[in-house]
Protein backbone atom coordinates (compact mmCIF):
# COMPACT_ATOMS: atom_id res chain seq x y z
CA UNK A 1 0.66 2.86 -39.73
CA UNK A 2 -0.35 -0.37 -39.04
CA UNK A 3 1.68 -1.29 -35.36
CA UNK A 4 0.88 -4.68 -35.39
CA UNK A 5 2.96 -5.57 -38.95
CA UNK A 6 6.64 -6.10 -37.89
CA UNK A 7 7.17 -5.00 -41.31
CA UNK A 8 6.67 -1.15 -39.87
CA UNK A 9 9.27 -2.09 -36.76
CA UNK A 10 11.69 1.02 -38.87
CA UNK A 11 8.99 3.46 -39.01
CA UNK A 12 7.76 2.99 -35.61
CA UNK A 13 11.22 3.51 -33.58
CA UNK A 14 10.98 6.64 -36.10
CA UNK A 15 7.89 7.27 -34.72
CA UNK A 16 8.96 6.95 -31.63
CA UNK A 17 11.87 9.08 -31.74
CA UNK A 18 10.30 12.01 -32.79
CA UNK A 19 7.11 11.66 -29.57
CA UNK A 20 9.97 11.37 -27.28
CA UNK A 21 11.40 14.36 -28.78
CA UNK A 22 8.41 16.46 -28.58
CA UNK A 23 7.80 15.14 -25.01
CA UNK A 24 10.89 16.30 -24.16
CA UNK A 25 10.37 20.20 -25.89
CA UNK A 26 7.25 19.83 -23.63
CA UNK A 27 8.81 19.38 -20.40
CA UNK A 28 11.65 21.96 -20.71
CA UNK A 29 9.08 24.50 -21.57
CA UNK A 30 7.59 23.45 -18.58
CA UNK A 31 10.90 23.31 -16.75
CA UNK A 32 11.65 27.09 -17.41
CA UNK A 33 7.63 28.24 -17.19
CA UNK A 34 5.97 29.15 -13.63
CA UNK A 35 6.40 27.64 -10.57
CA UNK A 36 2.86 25.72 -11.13
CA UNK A 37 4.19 24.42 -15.07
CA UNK A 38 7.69 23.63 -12.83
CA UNK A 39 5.60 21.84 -10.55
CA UNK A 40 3.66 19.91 -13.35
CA UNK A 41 6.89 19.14 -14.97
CA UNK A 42 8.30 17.26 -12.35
CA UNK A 43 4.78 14.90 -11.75
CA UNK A 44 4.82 14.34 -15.29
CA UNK A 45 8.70 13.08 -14.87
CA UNK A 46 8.01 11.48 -11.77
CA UNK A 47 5.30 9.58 -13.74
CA UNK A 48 7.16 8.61 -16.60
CA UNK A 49 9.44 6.84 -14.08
CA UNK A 50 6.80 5.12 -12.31
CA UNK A 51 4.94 4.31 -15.61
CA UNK A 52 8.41 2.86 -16.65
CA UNK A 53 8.32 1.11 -13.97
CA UNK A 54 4.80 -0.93 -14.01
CA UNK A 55 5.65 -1.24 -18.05
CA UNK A 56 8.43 -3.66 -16.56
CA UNK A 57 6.91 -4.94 -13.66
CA UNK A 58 3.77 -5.74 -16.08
CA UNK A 59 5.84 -9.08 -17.04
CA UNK A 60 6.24 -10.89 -14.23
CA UNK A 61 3.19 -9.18 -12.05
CA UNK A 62 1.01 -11.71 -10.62
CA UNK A 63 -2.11 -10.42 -8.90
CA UNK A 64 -2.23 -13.76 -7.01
CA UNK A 65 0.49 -12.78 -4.57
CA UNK A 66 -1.77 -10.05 -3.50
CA UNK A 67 -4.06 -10.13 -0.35
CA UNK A 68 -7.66 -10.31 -1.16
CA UNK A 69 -9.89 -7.48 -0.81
CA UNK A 70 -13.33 -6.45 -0.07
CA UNK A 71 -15.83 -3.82 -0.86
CA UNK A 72 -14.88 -0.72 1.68
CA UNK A 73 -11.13 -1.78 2.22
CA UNK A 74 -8.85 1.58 2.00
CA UNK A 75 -6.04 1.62 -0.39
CA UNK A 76 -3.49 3.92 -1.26
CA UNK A 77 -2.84 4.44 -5.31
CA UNK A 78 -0.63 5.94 -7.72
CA UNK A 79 -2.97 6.99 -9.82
CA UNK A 80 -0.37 8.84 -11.87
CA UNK A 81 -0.09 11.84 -14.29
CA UNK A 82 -3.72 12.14 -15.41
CA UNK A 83 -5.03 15.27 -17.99
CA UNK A 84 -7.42 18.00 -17.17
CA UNK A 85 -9.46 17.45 -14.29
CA UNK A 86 -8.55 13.34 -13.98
CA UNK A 87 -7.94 11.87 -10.38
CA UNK A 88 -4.12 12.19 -10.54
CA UNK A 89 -1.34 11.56 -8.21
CA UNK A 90 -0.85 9.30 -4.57
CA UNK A 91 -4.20 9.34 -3.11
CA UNK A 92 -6.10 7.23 -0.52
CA UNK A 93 -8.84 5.07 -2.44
CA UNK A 94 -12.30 3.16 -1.41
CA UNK A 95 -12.63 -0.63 -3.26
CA UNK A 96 -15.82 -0.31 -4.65
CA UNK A 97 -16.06 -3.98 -6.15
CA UNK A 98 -18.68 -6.32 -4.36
CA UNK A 99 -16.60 -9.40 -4.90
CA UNK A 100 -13.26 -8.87 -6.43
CA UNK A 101 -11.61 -12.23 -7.23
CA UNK A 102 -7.55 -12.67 -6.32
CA UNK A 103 -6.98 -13.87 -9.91
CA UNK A 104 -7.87 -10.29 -11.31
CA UNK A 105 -5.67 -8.10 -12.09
CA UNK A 106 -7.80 -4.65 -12.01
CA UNK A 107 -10.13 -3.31 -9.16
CA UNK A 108 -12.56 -0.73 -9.11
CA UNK A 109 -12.56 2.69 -6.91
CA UNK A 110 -13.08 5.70 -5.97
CA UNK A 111 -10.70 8.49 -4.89
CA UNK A 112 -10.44 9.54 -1.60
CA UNK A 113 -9.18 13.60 -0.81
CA UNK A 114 -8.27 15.01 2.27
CA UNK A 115 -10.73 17.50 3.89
CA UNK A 116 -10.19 20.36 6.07
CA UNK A 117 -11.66 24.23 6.16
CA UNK A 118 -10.95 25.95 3.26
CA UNK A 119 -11.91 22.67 0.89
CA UNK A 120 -15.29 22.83 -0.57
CA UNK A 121 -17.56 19.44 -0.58
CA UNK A 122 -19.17 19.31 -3.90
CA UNK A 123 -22.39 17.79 -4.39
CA UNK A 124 -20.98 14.68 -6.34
CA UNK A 125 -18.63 13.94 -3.36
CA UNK A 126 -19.20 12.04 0.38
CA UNK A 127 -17.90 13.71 3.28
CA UNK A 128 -16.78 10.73 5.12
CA UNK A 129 -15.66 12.65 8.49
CA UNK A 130 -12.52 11.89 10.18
CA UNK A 131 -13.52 7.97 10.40
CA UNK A 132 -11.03 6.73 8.34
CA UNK A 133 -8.57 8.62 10.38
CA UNK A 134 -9.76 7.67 13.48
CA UNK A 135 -9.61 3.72 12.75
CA UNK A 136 -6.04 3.60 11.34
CA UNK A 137 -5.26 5.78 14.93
CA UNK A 138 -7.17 3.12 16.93
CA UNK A 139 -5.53 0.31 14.93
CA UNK A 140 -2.43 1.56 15.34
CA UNK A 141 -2.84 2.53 19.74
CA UNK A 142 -3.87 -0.86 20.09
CA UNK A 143 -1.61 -3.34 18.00
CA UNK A 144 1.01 -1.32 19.01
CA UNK A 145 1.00 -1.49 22.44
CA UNK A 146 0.42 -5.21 21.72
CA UNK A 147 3.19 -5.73 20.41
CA UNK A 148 5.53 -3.57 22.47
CA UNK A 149 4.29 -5.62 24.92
CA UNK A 150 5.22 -8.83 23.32
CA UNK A 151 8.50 -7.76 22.07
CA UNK A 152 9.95 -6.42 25.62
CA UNK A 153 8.76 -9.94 27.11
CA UNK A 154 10.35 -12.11 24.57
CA UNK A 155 13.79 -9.99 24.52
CA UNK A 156 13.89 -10.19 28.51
CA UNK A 157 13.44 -14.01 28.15
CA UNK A 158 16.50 -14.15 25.69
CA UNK A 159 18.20 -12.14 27.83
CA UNK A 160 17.95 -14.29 30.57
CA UNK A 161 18.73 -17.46 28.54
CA UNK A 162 22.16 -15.62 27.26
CA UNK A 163 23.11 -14.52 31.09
CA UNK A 164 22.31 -18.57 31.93
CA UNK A 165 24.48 -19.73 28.71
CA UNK A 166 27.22 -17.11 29.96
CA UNK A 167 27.78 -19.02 33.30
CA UNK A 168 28.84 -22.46 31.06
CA UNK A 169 32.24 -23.07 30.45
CA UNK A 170 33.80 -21.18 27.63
CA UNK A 171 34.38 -24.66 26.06
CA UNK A 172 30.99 -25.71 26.51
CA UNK A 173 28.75 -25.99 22.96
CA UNK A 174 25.12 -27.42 22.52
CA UNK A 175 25.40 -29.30 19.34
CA UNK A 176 22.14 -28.81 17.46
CA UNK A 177 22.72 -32.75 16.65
CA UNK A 178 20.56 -33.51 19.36
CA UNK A 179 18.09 -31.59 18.36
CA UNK A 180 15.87 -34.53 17.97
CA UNK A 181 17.99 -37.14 20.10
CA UNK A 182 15.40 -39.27 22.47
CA UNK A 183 18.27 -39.93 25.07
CA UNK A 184 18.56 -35.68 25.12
CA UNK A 185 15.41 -34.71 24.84
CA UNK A 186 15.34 -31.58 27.79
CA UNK A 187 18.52 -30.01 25.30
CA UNK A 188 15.90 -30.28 22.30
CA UNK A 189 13.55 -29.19 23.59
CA UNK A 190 15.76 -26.14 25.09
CA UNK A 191 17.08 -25.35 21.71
CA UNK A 192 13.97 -25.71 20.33
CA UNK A 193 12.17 -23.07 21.96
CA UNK A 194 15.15 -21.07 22.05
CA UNK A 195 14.63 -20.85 18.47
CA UNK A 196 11.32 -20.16 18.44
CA UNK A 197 11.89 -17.43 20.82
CA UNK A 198 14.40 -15.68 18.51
CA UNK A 199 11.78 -16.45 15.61
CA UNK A 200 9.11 -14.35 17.27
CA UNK A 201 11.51 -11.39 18.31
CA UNK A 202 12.44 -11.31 14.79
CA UNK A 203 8.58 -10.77 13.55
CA UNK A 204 7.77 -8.68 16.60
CA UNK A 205 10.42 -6.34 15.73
CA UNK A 206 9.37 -6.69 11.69
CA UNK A 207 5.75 -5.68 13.33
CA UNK A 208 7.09 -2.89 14.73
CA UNK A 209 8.65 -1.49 11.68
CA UNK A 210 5.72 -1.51 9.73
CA UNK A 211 3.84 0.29 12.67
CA UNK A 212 6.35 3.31 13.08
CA UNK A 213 5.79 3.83 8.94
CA UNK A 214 1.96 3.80 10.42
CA UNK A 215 2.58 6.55 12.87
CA UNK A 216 4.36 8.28 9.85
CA UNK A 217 1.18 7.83 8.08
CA UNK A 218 -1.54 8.62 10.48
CA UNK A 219 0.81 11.85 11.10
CA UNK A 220 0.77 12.87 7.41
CA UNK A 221 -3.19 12.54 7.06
CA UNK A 222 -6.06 15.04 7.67
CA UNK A 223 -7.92 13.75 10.40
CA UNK A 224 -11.30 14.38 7.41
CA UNK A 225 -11.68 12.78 3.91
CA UNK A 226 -13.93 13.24 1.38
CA UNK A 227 -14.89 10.31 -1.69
CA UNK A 228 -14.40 11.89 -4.51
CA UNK A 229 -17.77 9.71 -6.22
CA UNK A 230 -17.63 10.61 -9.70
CA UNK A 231 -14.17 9.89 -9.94
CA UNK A 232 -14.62 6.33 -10.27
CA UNK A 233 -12.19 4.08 -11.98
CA UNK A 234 -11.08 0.58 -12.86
CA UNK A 235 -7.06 0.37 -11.77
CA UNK A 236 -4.11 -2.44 -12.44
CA UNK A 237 -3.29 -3.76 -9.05
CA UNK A 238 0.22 -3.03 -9.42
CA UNK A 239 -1.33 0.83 -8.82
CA UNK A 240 -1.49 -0.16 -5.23
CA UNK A 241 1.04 0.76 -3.19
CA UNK A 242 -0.45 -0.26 0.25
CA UNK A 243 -2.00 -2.87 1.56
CA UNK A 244 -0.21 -5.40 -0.81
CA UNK A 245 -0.06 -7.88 1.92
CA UNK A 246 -2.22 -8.38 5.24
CA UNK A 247 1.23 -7.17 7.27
CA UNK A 248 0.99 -4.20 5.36
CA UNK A 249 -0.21 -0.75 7.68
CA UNK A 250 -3.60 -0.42 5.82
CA UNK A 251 -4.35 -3.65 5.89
CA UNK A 252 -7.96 -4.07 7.41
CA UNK A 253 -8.83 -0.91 7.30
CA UNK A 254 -12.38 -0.56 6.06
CA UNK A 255 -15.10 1.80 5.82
CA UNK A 256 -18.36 1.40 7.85
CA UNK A 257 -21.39 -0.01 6.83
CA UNK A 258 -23.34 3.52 7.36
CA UNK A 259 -20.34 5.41 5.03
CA UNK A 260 -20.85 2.72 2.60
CA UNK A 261 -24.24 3.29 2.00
CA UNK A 262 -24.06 6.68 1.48
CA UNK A 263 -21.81 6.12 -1.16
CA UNK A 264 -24.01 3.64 -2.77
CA UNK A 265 -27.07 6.39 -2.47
CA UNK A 266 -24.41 9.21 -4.47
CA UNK A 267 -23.44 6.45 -6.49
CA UNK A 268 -27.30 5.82 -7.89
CA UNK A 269 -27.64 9.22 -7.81
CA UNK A 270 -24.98 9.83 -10.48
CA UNK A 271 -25.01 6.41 -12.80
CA UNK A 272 -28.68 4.91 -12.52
CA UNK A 273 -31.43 6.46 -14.58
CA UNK A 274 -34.77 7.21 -12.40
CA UNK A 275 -37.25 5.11 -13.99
């Protein structure tokens, strides 16, 4: 059947009537199997949704809006409902690409796994240690604090401008009018750093959202991972589900130069011929 000839647009939704009715004898066989073909049933819906999803999303996705990143940055990636042995799933990721531009819409990487006793380290993977681990923890200890800091300082100041604007008449109202007025310029001034104080407790208090889902993070990992190196693969950015942004909790998190090169060593090892 040739899809590209409108002419065929009858014998395709056929088509495609009787895959989705096959996929869906699949999945209740699956439904009522084992607990593992249960289990494999639900990524495989789970996926469908997702992949539903990015089908949708595909239209108006603009890589652009992205943050840029660099060769060692760690993502995390759906890398969906694969077959047989395929990287499949939510999984931390390395970029791999030297130079990946902000117009493209695909990256390169490799898979990251969690290590701990009982998981064997093959030869084509990099044990990586608990270094990943142990920068999102530091990143987290000391932004957090930070801004903890920052926030308690900037909500005692508005505190103490609400107690002074409490002692004014009940009548009394600063008109934001003379916000730039020359002949009032100690009220603009006041209101405007009153507003820029309520500015900043608004994005110190954003900030510390997005480092409590960090603590939920660090708390979920394995303190080891291990790069899963012959795993490679070329991705759609709209795979990544964090960093998107550089206020996003793995944003600037980024292997080492040392774990980098090891990678690069496993990586000739496995895709360069010895001359």
């Amino acid at each position: 059947m040739d899809y590209k000839n409108r002419k065929n647009q009858d014998e395709l939704i056929k088509f495609k009537d009787e895959i989705l009715s096959k996929i869906n004898t699949t999945l209740i066989d699956e439904i009522n199997g084992d607990n593992q073909s249960y289990k494999r049933s639900a990524l495989i819906c789970y996926w469908l949704k997702d992949y539903n999803y990015y089908l949708n999303f595909e239209k108006t996705f603009t890589p652009q809006k992205m943050k840029k990143y660099k060769r060692g940055d760690i993502i995390k990636v759906n890398f969906g409902f694969n077959v047989g042995s395929e990287h499949g799933g939510m999984h931390y990721a390395i970029i791999l690409d030297c130079n990946n531009s902000r117009n493209s819409g695909v990256i390169t990487v490799i898979p990251l796994i969690s290590k701990d006793d009982e998981k064997e380290v093959f030869p084509t993977d990099v044990d990586l240690g608990n270094e990943i681990h142990s920068k999102m923890k530091i990143k987290f200890d000391t932004l957090n604090t930070s801004i903890n800091n920052e926030l308690k300082t900037a909500t005692e100041m508005l505190d103490v401008i609400k107690t002074m604007e409490s002692s004014l008449p009940s009548d009394f109202a600063i008109d934001e009018g003379l916000l730039n007025d020359e002949n009032n310029k100690a009220i603009g001034d006041y209101i405007k750093e009153t507003q820029k104080l309520n500015n900043k407790v608004k994005e110190l208090q954003k900030a510390n959202k997005i480092f409590k889902k960090m603590s939920k993070e660090i708390g979920r990992m394995k303190t080891g991972s291990i790069a899963v190196v012959d795993q490679i693969t070329t991705i759609s950015k709209m795979r990544i589900f964090d960093p998107k942004t550089s206020y996003d909790v793995l944003s600037g998190i980024r292997l080492g130069d040392k774990e980098l090169d090891l990678i690069d060593e496993m990586v000739k090892k496995l895709f360069i011929k010895n001359k």
